[in-house]
N, C-alpha and C. Protein backbone atom coordinates (compact mmCIF):
# COMPACT_ATOMS: atom_id res chain seq x y z
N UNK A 1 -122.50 22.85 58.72
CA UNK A 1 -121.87 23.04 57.43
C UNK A 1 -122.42 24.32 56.82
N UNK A 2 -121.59 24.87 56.25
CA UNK A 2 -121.71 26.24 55.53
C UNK A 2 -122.02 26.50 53.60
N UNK A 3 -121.61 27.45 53.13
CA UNK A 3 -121.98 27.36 51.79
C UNK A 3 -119.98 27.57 51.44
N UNK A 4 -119.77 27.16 50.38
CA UNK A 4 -118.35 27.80 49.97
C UNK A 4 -118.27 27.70 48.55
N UNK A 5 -117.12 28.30 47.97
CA UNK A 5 -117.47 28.35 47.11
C UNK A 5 -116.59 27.74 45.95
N UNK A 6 -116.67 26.67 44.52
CA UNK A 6 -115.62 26.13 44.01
C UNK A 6 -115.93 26.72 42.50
N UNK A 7 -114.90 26.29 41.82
CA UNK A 7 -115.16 26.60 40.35
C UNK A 7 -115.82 25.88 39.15
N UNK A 8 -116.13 26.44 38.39
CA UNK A 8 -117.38 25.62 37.54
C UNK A 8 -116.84 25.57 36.20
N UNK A 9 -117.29 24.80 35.66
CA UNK A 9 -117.20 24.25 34.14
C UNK A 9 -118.42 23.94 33.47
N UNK A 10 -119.12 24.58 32.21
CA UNK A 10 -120.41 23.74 32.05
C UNK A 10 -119.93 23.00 30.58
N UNK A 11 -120.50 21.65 30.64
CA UNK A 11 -120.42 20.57 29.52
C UNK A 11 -121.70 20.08 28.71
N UNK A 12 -121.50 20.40 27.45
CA UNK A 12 -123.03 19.75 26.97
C UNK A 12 -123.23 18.14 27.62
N UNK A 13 -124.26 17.79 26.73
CA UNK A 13 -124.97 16.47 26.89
C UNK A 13 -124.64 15.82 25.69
N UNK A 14 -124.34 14.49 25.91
CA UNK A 14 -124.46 13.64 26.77
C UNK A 14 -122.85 13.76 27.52
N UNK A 15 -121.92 14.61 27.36
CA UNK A 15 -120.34 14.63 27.90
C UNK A 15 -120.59 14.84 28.88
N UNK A 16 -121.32 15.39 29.52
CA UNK A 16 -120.92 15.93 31.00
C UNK A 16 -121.23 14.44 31.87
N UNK A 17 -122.17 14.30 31.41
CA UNK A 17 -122.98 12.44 32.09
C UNK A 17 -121.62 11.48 31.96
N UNK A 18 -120.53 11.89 30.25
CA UNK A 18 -119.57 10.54 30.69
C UNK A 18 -118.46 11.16 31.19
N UNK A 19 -118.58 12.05 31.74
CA UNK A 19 -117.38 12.91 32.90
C UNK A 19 -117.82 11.59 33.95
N UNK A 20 -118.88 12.48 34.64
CA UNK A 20 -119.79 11.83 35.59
C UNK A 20 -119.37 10.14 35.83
N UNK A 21 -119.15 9.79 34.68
CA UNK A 21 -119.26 8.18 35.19
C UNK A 21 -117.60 7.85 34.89
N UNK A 22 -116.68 8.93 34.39
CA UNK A 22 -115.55 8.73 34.41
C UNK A 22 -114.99 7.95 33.31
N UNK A 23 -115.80 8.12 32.01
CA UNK A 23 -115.74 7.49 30.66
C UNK A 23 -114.87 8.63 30.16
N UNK A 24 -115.08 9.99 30.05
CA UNK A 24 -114.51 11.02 29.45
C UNK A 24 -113.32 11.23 30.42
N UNK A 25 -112.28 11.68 29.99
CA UNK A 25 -111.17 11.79 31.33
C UNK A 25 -110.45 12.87 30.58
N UNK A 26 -110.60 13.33 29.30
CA UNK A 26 -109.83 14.93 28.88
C UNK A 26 -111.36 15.30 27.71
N UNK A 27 -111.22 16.83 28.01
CA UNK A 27 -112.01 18.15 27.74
C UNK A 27 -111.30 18.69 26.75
N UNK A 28 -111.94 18.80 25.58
CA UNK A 28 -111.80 19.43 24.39
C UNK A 28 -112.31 21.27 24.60
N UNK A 29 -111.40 21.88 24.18
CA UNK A 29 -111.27 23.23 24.26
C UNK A 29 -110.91 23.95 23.56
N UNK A 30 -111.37 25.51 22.62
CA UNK A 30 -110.47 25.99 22.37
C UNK A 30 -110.02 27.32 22.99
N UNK A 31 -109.95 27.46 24.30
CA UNK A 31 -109.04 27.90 25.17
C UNK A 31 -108.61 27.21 26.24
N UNK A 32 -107.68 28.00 26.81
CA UNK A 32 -106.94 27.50 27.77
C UNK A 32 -107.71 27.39 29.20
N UNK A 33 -107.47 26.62 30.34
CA UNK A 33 -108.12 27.45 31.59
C UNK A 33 -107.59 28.49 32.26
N UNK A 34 -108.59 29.49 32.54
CA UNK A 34 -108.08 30.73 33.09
C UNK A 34 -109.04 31.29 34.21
N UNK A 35 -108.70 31.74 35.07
CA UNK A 35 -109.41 32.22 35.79
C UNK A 35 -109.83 34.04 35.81
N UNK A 36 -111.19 34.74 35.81
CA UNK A 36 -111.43 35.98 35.21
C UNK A 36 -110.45 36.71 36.45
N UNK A 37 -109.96 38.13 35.73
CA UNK A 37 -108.87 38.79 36.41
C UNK A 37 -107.46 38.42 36.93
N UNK A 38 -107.46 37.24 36.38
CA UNK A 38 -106.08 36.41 35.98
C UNK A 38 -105.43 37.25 34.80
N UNK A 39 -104.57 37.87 34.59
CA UNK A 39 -103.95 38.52 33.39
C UNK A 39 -103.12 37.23 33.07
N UNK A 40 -102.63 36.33 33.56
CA UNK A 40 -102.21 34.99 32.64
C UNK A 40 -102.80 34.14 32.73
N UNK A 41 -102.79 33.21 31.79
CA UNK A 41 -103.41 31.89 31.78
C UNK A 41 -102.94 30.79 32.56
N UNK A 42 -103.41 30.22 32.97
CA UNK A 42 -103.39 29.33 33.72
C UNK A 42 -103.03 27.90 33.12
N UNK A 43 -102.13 27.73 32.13
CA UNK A 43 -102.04 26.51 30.81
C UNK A 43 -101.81 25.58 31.92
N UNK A 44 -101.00 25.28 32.75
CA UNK A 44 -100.94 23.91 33.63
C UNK A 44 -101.53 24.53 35.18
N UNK A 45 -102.49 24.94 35.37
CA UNK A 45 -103.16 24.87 36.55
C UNK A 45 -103.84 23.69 37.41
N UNK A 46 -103.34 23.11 38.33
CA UNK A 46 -103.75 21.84 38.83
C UNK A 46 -105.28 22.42 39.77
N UNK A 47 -106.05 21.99 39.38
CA UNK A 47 -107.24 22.79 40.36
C UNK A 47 -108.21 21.83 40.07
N UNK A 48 -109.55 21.89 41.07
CA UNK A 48 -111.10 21.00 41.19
C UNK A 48 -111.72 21.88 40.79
N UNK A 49 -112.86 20.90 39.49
CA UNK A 49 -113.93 21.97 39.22
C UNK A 49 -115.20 21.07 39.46
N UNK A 50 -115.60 21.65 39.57
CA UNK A 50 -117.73 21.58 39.22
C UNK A 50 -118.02 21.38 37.96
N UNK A 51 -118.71 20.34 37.86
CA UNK A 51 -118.66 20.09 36.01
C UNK A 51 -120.39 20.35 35.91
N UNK A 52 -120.79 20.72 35.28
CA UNK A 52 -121.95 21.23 34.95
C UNK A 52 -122.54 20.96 33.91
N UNK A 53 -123.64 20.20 33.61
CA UNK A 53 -124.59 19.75 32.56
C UNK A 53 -125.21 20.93 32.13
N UNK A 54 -124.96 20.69 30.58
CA UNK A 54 -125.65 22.32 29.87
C UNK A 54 -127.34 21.86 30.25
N UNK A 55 -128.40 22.95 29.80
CA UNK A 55 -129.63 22.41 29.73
C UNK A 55 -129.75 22.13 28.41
N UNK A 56 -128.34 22.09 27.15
CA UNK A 56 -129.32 21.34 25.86
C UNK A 56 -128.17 20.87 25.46
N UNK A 57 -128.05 19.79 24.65
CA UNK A 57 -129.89 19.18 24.99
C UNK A 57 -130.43 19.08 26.01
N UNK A 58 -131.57 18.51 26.37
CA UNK A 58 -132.49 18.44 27.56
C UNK A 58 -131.91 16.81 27.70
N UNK A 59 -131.10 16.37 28.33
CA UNK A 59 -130.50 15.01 28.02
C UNK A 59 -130.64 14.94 30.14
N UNK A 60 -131.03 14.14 30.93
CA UNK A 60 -131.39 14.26 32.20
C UNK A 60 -129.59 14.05 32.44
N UNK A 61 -129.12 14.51 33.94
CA UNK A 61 -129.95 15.86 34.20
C UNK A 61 -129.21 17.12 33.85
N UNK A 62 -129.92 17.56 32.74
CA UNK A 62 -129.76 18.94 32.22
C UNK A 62 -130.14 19.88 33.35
N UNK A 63 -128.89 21.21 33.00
CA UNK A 63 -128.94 22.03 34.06
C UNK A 63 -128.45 21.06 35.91
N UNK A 64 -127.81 20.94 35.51
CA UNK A 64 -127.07 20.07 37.11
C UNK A 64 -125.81 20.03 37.38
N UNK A 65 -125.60 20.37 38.27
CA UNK A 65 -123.76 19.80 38.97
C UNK A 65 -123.92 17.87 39.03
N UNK A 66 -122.72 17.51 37.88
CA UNK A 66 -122.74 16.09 38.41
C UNK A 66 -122.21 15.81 38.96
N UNK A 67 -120.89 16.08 38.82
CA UNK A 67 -119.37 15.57 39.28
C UNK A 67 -118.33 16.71 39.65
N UNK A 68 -117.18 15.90 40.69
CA UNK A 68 -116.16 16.98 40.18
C UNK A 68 -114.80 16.39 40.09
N UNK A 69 -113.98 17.22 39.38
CA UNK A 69 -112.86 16.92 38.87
C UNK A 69 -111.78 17.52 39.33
N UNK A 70 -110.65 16.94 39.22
CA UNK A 70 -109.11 17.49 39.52
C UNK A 70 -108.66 17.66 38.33
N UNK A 71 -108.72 18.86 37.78
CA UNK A 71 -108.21 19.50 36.60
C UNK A 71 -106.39 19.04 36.41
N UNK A 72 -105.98 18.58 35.59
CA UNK A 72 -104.58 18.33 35.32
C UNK A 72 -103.61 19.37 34.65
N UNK A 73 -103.19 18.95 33.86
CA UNK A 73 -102.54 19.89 33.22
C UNK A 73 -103.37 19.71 31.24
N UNK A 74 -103.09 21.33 30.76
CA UNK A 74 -103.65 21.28 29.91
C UNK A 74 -102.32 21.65 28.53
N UNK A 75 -102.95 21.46 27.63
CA UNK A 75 -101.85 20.97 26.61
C UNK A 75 -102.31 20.96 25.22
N UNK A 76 -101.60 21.96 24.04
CA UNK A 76 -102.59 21.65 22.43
C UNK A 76 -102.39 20.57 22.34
N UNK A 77 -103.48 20.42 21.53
CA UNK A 77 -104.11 18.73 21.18
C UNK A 77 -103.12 18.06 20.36
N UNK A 78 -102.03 18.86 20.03
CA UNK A 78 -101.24 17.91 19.13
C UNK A 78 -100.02 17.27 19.85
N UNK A 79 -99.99 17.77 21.60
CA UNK A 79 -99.14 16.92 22.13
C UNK A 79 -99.91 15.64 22.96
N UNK A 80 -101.32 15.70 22.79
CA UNK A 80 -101.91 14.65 23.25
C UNK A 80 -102.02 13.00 22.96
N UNK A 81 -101.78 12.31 23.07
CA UNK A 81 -101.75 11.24 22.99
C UNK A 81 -102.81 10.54 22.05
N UNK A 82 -102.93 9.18 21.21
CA UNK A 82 -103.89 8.36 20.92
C UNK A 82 -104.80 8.21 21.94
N UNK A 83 -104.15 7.74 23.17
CA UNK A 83 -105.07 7.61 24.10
C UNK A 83 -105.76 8.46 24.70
N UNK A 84 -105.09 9.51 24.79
CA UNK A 84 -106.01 10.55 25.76
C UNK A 84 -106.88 11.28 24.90
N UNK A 85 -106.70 11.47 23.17
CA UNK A 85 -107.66 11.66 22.28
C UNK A 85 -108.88 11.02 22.24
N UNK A 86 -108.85 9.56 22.57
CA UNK A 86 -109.95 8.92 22.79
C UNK A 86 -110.81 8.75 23.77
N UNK A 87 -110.01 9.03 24.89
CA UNK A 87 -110.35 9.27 26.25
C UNK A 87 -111.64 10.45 26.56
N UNK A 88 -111.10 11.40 25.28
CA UNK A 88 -112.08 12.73 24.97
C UNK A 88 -113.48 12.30 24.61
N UNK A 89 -113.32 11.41 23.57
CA UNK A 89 -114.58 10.47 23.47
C UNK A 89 -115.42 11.71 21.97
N UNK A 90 -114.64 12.47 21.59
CA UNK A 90 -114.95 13.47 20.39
C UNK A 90 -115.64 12.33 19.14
N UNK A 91 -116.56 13.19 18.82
CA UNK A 91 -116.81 12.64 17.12
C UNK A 91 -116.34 12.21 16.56
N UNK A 92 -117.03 11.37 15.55
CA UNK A 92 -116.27 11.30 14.54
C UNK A 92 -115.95 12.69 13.24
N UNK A 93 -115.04 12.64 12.96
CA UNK A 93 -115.01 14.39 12.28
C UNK A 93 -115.40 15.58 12.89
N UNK A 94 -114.83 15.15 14.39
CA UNK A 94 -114.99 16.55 15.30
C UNK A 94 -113.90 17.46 14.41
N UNK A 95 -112.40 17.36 14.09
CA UNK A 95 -111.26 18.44 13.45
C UNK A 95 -111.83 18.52 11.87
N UNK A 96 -112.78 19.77 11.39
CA UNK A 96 -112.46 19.89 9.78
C UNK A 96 -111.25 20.11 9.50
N UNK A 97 -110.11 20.45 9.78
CA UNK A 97 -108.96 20.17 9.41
C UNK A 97 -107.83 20.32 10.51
N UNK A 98 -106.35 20.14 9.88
CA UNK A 98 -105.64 20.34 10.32
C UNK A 98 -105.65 21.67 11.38
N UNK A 99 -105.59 22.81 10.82
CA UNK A 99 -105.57 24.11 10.90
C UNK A 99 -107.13 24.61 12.43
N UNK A 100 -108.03 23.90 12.12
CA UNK A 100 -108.60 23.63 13.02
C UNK A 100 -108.42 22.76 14.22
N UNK A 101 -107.86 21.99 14.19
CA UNK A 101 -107.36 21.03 15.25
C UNK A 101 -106.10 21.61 15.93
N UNK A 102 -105.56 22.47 15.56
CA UNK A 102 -104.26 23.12 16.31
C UNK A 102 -104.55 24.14 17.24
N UNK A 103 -106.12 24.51 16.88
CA UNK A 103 -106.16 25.61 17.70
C UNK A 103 -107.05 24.69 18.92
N UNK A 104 -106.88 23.89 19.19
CA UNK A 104 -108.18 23.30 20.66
C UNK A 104 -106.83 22.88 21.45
N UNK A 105 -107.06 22.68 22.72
CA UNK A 105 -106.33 22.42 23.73
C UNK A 105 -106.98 21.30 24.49
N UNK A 106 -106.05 20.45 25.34
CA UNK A 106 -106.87 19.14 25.68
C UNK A 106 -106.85 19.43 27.17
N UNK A 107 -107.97 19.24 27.77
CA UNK A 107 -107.90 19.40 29.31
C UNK A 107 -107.69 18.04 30.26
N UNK A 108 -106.98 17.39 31.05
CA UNK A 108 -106.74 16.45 31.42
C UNK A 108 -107.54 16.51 32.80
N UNK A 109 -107.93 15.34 33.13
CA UNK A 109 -109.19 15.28 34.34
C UNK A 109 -108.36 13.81 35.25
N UNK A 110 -107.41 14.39 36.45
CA UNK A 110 -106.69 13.48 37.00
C UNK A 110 -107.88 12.82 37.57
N UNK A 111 -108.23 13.19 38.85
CA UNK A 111 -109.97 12.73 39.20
C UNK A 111 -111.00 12.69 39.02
N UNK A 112 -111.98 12.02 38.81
CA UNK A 112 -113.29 12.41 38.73
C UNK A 112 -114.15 12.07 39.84
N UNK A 113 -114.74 12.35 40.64
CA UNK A 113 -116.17 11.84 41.46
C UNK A 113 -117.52 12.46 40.98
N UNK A 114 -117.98 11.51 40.99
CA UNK A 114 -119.21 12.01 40.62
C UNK A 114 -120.69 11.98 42.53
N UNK A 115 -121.11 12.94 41.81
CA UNK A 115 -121.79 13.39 43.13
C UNK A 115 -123.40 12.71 43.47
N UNK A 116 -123.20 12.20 44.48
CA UNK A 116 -124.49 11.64 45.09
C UNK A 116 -125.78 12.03 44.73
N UNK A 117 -125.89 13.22 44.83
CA UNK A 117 -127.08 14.11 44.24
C UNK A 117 -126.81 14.94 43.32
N UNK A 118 -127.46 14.85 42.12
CA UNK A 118 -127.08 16.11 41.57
C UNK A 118 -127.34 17.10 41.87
N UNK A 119 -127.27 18.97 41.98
CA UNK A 119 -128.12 19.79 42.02
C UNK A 119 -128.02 20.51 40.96
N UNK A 120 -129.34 21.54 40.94
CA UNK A 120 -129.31 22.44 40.00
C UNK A 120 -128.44 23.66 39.74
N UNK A 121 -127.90 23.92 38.94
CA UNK A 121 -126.64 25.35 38.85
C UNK A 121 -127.07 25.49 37.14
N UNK A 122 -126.93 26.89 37.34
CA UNK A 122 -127.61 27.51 35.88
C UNK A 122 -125.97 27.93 35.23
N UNK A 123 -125.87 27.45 34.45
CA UNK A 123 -124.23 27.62 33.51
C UNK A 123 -124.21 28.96 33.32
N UNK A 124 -122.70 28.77 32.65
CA UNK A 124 -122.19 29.92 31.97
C UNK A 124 -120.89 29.23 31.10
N UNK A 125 -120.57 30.31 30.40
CA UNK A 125 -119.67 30.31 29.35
C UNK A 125 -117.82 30.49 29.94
N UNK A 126 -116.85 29.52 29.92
CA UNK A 126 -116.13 29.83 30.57
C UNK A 126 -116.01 29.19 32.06
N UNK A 127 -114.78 29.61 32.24
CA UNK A 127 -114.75 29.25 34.26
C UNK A 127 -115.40 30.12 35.03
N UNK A 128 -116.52 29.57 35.92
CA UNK A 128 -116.42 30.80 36.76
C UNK A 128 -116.68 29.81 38.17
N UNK A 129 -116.56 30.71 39.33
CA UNK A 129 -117.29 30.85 40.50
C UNK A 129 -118.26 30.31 40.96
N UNK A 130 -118.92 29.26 41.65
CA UNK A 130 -119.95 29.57 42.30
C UNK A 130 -120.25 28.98 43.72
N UNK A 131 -121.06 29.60 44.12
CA UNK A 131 -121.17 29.14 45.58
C UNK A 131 -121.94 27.96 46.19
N UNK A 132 -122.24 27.15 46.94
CA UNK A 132 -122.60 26.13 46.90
C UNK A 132 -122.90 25.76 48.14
N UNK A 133 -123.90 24.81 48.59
CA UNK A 133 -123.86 24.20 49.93
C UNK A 133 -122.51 23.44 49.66
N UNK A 134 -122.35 23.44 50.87
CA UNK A 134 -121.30 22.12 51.48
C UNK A 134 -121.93 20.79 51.13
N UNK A 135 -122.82 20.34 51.69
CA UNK A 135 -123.43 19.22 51.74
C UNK A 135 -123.86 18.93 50.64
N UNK A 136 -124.06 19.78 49.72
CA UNK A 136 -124.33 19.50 48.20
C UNK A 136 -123.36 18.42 47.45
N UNK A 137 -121.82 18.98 48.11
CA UNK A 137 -120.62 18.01 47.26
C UNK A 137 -120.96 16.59 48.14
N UNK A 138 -121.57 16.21 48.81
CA UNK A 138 -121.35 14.85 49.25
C UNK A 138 -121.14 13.57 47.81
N UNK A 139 -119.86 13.07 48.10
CA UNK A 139 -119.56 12.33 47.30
C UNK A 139 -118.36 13.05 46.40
N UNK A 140 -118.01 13.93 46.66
CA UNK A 140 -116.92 14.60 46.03
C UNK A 140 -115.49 14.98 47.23
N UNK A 141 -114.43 15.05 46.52
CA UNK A 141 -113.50 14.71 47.83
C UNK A 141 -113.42 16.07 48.28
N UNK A 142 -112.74 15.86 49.64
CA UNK A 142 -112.88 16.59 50.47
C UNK A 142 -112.19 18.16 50.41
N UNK A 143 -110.97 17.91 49.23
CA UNK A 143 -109.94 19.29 49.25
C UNK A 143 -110.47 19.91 47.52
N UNK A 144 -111.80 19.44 47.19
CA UNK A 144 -112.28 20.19 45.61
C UNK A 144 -113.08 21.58 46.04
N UNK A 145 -113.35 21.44 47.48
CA UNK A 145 -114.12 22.63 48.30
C UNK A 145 -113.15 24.01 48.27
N UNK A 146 -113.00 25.18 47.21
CA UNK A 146 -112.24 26.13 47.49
C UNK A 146 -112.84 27.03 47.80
N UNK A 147 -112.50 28.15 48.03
CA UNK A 147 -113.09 29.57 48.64
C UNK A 147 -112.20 30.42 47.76
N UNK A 148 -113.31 31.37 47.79
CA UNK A 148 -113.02 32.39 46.42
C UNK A 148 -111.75 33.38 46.45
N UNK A 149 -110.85 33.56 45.78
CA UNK A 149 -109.72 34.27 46.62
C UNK A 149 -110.71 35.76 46.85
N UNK A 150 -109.59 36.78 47.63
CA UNK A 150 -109.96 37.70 48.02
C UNK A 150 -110.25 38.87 46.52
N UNK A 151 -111.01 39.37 46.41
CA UNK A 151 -111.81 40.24 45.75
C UNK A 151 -112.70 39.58 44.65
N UNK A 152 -112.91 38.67 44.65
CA UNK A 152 -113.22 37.94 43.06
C UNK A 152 -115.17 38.33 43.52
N UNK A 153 -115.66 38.42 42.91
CA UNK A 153 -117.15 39.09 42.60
C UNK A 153 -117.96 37.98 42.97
N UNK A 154 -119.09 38.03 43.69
CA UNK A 154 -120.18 37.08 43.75
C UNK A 154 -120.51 36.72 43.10
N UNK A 155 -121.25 35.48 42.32
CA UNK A 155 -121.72 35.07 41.17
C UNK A 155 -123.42 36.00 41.12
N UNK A 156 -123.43 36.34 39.97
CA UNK A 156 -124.81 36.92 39.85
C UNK A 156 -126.02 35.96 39.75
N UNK A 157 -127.04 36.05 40.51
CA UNK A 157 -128.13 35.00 39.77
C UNK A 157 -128.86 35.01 38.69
């Protein structure tokens, strides 16, 4: 087995843990998903990501790949459902208002697995890249493994 490489998402704490256990099933956003050097957005992109525990809080395990997901289609929050609002698992008085709540977008999470081991991956802001053992995803399905298209930049350490 080799290294390859899939796309990442990082989630604070304690959300990323109820990705992980498949309590959270849509991602509060206020952008769209896009991939860098994409000149469009990607608003219904069906794709697997790497969900990534911020390190703060320090909530275990901070700084880790838990899970991964089959990204759905994404959608402003005002065509989202009761249910899939709750599904988000948001605050109470996460929207100060209206005007604020129009601008977030809801990310829909068709799959989730969560991964046997966690490992360590240092975040970032946004989608990006990164490379990975193979054997690292054990416990994650088999077609979330992508390879980077052609020219897209190494991840920096």
């Amino acid at each position: 087995m080799g290294r390859i490489w899939i796309r990442c998402l990082s989630v604070r704490q304690p959300y990323a843990n109820l990705i992980a256990q498949g309590r959270k099933t849509v991602e509060v956003r206020t952008w769209e998903p896009y991939w860098p050097k994409d000149p469009e957005p990607m608003m219904n992109y069906d794709g697997d990501v790497l969900i990534v525990s911020s390190r703060k809080p320090a909530i275990a395990p901070a700084g880790y790949a838990v899970a991964t997901v089959e990204l759905g289609l994404t959608d402003p929050i005002r065509r989202l459902s009761n249910g899939e609002l709750e599904a988000a698992c948001l605050p109470d008085g996460y929207f100060k208002s209206d005007l604020h709540r129009a601008k977030h977008f809801g990310w829909r999470f068709k799959r989730v697995v969560r991964l046997f081991e966690p490992f360590p991956v240092r975040g970032r802001l946004g989608l990006w890249w990164e490379e990975v053992e193979e054997t690292a995803l054990r416990g994650a399905f088999a077609d979330a493994w992508r390879r980077a298209p052609t020219g897209m930049e190494e991840p920096k350490p």
